[in-house]
PDB file of N, CA and C in Angstrom:
ATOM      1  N   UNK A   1      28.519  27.418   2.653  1.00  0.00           N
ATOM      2  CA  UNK A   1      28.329  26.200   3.418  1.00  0.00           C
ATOM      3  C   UNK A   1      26.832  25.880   3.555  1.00  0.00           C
ATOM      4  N   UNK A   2      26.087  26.810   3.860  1.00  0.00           N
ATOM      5  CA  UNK A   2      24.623  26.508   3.759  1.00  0.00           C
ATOM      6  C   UNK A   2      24.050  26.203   2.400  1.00  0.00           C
ATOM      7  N   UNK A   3      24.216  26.589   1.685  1.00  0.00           N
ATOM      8  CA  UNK A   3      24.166  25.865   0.080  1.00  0.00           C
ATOM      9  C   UNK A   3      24.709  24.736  -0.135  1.00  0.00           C
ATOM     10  N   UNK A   4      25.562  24.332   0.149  1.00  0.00           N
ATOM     11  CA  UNK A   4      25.888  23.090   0.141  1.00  0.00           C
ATOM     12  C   UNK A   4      24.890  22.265   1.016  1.00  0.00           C
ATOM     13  N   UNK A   5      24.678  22.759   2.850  1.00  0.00           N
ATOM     14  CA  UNK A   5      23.794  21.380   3.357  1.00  0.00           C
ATOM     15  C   UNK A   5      22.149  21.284   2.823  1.00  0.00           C
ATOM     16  N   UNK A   6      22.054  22.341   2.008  1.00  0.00           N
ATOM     17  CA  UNK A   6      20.615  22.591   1.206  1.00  0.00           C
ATOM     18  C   UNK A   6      20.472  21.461   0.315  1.00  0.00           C
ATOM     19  N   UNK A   7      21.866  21.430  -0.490  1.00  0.00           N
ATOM     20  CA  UNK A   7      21.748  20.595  -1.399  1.00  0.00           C
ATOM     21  C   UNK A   7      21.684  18.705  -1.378  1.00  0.00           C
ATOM     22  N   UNK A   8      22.450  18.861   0.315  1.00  0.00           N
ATOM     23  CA  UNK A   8      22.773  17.447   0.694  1.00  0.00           C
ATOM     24  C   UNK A   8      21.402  17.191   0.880  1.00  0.00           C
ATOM     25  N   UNK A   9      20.405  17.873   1.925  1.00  0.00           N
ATOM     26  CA  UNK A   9      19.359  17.435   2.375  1.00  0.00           C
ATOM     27  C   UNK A   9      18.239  17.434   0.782  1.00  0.00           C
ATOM     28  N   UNK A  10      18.230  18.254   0.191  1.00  0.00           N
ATOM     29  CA  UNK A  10      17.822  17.703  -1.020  1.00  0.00           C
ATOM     30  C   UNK A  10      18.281  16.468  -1.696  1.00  0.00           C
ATOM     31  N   UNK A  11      19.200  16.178  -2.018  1.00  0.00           N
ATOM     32  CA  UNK A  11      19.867  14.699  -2.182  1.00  0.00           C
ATOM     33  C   UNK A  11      19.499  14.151  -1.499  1.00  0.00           C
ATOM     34  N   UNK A  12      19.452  13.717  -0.171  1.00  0.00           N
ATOM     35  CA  UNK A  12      19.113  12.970   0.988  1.00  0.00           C
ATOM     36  C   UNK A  12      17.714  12.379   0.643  1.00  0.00           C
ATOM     37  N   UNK A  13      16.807  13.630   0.745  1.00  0.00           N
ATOM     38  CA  UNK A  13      15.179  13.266   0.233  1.00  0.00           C
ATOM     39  C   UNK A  13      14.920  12.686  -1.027  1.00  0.00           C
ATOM     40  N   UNK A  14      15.673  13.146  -2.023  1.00  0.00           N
ATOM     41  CA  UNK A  14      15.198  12.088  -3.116  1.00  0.00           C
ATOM     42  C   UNK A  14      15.799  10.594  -3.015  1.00  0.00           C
ATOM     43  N   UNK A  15      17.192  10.461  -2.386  1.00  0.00           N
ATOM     44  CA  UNK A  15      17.215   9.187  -2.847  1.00  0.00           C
ATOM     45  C   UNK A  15      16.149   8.535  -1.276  1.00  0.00           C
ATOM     46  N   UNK A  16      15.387   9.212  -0.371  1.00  0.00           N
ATOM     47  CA  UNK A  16      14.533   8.767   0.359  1.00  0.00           C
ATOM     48  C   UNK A  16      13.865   8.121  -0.409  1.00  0.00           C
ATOM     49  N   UNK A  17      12.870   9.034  -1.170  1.00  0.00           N
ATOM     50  CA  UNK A  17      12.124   8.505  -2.228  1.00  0.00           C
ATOM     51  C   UNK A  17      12.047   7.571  -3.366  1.00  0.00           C
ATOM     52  N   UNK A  18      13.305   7.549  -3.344  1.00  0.00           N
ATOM     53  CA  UNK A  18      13.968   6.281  -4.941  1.00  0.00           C
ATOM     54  C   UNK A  18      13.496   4.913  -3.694  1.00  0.00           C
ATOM     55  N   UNK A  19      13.928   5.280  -2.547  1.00  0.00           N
ATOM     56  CA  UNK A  19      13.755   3.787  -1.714  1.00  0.00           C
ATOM     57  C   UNK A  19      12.514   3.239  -1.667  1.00  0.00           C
ATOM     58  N   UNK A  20      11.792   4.810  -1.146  1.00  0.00           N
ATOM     59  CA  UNK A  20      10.733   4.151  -1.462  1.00  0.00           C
ATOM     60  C   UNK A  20       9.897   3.785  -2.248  1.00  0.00           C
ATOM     61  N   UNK A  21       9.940   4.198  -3.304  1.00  0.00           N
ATOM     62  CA  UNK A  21       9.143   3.789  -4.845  1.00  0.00           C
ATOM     63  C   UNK A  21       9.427   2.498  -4.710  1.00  0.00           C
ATOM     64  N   UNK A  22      11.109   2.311  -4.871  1.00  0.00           N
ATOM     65  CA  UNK A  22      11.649   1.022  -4.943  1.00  0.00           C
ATOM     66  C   UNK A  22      10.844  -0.338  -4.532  1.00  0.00           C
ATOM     67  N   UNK A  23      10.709   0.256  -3.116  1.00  0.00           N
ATOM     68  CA  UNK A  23       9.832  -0.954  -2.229  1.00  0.00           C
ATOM     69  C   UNK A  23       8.639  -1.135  -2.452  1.00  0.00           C
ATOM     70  N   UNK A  24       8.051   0.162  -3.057  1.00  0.00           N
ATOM     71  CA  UNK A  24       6.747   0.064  -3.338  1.00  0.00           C
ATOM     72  C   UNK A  24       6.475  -1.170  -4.432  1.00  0.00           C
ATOM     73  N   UNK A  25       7.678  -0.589  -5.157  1.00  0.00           N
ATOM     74  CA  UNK A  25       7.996  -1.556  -7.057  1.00  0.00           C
ATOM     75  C   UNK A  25       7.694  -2.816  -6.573  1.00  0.00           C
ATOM     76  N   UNK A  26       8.508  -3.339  -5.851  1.00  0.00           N
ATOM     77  CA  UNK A  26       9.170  -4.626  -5.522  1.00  0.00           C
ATOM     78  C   UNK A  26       7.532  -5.743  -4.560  1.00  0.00           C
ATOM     79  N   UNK A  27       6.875  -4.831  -3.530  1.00  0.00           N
ATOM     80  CA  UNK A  27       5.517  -5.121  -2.991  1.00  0.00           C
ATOM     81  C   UNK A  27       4.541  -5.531  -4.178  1.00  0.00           C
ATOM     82  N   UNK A  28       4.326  -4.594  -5.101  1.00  0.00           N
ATOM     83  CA  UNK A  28       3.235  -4.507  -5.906  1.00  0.00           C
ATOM     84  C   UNK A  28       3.917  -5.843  -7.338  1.00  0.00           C
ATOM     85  N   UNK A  29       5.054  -5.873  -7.185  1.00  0.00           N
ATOM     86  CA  UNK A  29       5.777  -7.053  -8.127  1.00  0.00           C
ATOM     87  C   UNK A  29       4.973  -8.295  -7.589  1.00  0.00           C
ATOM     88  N   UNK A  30       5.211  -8.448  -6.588  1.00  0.00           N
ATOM     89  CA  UNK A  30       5.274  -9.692  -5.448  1.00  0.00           C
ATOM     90  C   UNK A  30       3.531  -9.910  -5.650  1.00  0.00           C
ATOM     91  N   UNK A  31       2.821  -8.780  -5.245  1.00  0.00           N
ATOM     92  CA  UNK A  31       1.569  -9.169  -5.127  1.00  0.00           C
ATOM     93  C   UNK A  31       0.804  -9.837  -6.356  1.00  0.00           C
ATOM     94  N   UNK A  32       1.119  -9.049  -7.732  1.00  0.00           N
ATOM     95  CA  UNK A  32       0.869  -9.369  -9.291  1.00  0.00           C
ATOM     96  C   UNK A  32       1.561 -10.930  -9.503  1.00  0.00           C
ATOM     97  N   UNK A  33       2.807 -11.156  -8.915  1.00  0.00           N
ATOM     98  CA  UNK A  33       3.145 -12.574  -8.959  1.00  0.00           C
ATOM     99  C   UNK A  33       2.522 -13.284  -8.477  1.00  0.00           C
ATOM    100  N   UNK A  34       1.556 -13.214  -7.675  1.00  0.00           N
ATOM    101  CA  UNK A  34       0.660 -14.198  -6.624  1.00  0.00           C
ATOM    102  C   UNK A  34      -0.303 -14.542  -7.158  1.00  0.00           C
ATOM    103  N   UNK A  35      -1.095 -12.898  -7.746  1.00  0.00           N
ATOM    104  CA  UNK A  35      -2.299 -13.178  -7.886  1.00  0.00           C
ATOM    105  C   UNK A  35      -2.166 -13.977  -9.448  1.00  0.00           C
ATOM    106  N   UNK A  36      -1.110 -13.720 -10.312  1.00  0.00           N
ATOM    107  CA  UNK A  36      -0.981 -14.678 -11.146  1.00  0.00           C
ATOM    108  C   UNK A  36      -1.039 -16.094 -11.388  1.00  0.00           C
ATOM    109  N   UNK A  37      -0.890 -16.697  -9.743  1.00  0.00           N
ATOM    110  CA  UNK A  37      -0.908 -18.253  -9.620  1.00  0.00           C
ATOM    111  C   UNK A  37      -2.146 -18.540  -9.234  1.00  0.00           C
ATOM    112  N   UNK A  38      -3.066 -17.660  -9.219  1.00  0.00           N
ATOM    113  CA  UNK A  38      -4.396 -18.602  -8.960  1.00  0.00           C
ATOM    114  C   UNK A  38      -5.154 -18.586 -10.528  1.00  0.00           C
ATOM    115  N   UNK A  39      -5.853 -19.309 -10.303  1.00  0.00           N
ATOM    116  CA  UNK A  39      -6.514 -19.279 -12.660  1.00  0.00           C
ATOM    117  C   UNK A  39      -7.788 -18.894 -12.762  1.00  0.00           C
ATOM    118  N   UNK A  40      -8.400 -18.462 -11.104  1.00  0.00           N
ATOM    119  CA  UNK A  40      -9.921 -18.460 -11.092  1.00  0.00           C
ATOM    120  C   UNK A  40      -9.896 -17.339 -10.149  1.00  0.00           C
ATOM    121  N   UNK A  41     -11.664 -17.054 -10.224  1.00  0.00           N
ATOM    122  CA  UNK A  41     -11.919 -15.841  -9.013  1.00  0.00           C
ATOM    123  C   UNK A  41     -11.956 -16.645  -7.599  1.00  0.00           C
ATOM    124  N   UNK A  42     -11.883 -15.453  -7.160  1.00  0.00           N
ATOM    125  CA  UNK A  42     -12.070 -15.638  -5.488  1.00  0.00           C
ATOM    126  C   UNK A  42     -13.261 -15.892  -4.959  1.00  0.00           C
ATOM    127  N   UNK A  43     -13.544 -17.013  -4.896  1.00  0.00           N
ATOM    128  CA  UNK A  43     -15.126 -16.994  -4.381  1.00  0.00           C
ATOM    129  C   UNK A  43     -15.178 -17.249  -2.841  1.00  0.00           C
ATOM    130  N   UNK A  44     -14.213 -17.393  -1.670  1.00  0.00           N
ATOM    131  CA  UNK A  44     -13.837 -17.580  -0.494  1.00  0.00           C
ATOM    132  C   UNK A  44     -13.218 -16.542  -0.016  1.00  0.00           C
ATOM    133  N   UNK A  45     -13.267 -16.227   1.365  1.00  0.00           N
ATOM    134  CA  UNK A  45     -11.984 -15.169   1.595  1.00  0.00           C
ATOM    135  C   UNK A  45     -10.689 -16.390   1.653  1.00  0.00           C
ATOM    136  N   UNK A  46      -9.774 -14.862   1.426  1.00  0.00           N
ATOM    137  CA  UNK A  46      -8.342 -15.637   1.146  1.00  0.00           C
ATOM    138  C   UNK A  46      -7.825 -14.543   2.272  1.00  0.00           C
ATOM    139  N   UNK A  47      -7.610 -15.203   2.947  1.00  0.00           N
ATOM    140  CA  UNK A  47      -6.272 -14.562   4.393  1.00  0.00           C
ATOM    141  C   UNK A  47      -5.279 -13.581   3.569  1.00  0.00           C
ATOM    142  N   UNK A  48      -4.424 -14.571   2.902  1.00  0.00           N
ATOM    143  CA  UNK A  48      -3.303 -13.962   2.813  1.00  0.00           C
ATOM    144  C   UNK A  48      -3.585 -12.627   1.256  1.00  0.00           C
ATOM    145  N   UNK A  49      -4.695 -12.653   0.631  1.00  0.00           N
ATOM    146  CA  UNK A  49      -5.035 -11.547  -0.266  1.00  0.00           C
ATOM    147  C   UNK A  49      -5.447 -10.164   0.714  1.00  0.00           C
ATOM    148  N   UNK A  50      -5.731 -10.647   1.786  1.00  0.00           N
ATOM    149  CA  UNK A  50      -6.441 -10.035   2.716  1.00  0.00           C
ATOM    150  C   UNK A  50      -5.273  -9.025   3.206  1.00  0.00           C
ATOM    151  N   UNK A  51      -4.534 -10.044   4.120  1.00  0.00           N
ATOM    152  CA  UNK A  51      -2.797  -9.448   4.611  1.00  0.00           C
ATOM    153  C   UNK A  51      -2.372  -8.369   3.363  1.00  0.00           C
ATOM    154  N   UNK A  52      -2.736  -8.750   2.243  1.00  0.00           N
ATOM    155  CA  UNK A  52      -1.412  -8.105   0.937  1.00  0.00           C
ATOM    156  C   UNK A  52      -1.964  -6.839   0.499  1.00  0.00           C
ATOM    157  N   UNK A  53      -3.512  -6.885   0.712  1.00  0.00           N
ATOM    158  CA  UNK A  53      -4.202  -5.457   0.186  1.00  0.00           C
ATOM    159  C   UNK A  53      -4.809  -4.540   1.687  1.00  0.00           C
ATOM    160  N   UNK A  54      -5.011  -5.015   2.019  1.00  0.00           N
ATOM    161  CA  UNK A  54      -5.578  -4.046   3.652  1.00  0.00           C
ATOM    162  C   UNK A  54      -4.667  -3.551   4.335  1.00  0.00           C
ATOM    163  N   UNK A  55      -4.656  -2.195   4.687  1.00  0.00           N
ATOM    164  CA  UNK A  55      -3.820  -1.813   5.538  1.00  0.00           C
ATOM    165  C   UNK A  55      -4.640  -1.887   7.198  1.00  0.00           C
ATOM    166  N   UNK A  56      -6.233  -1.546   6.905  1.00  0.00           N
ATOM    167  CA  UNK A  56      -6.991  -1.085   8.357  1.00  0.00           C
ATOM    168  C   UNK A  56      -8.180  -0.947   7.947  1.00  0.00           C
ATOM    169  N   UNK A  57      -9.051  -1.264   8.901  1.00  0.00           N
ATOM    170  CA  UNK A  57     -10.703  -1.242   8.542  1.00  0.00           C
ATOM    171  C   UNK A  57     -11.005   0.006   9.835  1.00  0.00           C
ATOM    172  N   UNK A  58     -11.161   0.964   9.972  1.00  0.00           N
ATOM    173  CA  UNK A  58     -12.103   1.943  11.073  1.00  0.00           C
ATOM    174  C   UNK A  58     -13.452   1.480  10.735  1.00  0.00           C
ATOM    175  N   UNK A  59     -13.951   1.702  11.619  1.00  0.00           N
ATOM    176  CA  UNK A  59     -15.798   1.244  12.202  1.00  0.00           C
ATOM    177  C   UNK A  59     -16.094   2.583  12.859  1.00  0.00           C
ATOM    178  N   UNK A  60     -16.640   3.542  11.682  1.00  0.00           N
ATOM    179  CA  UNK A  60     -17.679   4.462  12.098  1.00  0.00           C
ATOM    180  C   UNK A  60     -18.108   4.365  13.111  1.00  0.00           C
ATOM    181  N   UNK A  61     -19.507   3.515  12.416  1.00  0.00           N
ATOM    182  CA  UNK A  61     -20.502   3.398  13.399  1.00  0.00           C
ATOM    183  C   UNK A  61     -21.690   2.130  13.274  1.00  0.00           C
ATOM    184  N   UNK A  62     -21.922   1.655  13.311  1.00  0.00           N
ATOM    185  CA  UNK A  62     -22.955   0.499  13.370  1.00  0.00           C
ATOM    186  C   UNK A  62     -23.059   0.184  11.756  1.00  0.00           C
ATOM    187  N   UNK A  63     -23.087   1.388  11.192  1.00  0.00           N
ATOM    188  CA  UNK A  63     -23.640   1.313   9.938  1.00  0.00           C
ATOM    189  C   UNK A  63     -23.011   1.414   8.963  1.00  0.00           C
ATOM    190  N   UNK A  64     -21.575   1.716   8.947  1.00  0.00           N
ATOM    191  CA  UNK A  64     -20.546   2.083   8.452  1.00  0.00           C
ATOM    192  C   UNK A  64     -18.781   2.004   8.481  1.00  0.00           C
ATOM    193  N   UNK A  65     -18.327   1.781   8.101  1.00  0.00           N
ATOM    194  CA  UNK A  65     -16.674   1.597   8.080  1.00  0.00           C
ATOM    195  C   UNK A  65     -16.070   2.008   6.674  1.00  0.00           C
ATOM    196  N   UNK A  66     -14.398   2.451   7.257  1.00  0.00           N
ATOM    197  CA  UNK A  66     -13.698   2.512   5.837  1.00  0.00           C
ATOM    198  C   UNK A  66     -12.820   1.788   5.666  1.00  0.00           C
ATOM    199  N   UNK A  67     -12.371   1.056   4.508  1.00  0.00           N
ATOM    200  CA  UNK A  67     -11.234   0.154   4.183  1.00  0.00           C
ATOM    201  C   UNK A  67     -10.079   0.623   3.856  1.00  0.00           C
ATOM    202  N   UNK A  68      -9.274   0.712   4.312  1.00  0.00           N
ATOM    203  CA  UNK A  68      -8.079   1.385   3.802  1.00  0.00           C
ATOM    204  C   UNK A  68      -6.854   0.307   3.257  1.00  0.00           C
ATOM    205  N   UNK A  69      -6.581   0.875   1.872  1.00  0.00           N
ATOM    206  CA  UNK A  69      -5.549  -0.073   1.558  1.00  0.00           C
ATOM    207  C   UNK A  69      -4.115   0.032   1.286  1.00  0.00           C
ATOM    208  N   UNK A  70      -3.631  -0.798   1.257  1.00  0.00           N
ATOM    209  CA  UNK A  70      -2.143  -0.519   1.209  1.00  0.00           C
ATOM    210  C   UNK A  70      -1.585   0.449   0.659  1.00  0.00           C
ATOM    211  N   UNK A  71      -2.251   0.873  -0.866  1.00  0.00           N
ATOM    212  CA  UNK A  71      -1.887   1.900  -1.696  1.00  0.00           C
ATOM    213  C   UNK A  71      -2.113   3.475  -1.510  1.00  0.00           C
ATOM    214  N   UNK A  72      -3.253   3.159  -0.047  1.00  0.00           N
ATOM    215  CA  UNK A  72      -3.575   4.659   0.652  1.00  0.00           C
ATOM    216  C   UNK A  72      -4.743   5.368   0.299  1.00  0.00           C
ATOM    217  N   UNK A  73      -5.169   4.108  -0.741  1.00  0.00           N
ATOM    218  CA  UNK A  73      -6.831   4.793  -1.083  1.00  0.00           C
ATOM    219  C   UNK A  73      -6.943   3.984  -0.007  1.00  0.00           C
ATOM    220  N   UNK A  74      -9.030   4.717  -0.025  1.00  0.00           N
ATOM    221  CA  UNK A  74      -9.560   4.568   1.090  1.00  0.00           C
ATOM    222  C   UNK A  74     -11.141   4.000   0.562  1.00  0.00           C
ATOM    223  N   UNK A  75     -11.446   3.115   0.663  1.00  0.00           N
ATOM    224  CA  UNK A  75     -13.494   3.032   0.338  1.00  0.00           C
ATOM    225  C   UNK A  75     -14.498   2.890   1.618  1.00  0.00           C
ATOM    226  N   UNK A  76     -15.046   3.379   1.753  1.00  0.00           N
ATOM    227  CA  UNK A  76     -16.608   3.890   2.731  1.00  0.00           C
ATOM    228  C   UNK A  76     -17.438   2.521   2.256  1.00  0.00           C
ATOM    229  N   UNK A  77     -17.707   1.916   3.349  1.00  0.00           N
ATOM    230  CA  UNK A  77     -18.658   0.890   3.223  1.00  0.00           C
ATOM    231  C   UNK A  77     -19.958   0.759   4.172  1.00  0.00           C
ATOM    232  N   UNK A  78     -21.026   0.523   3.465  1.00  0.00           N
ATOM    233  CA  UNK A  78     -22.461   0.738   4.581  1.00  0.00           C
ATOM    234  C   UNK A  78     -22.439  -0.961   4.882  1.00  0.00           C
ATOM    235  N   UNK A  79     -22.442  -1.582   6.373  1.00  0.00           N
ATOM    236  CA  UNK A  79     -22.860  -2.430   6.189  1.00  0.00           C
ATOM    237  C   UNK A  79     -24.530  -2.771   6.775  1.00  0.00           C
TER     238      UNK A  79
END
C-alpha cells in the first residue's frame, strides 16, 4: 500500500508540472503574439510590455535595484 501512495504522489507531481509548463507554454505564446504586432522598437515605455515581463523591482539602496522577471531571472541595476 505504501508503494502504491509513492507512486500516486509521484504521478500527482508530474502531472503538477505538465500544468505548469503548460501555462508557462501558453503565457510565453501570448506574449510572442503581441510582441509580433508591433513592426518597430520601443522607443516609449509600454505599460502593458511592462505588466507581461516584470514580475518586481527591489530597491537596494539609493544606488541600486534588481529587476526580476517573469521567467525568474533576475538583473542588478545601478541607477
Amino acid at each position: 500500500m505504501e508503494r502504491y501512495e509513492a507512486a500516486q504522489n509521484g504521478i500527482a507531481k508530474i502531472n503538477d508540472k505538465m500544468l505548469e509548463r503548460t501555462a508557462k507554454r501558453e503565457k510565453i505564446t501570448r506574449f510572442l503574439a503581441n510582441m509580433k504586432c508591433h513592426d518597430k522598437l520601443f522607443t516609449e515605455f509600454d505599460e502593458k510590455l511592462w505588466l507581461a515581463t516584470v514580475d518586481s523591482v527591489t530597491v537596494h539602496s539609493e544606488s541600486e535595484m534588481a529587476v526580476t522577471f517573469k521567467d525568474g531571472s533576475e538583473v542588478t541595476v545601478e541607477i
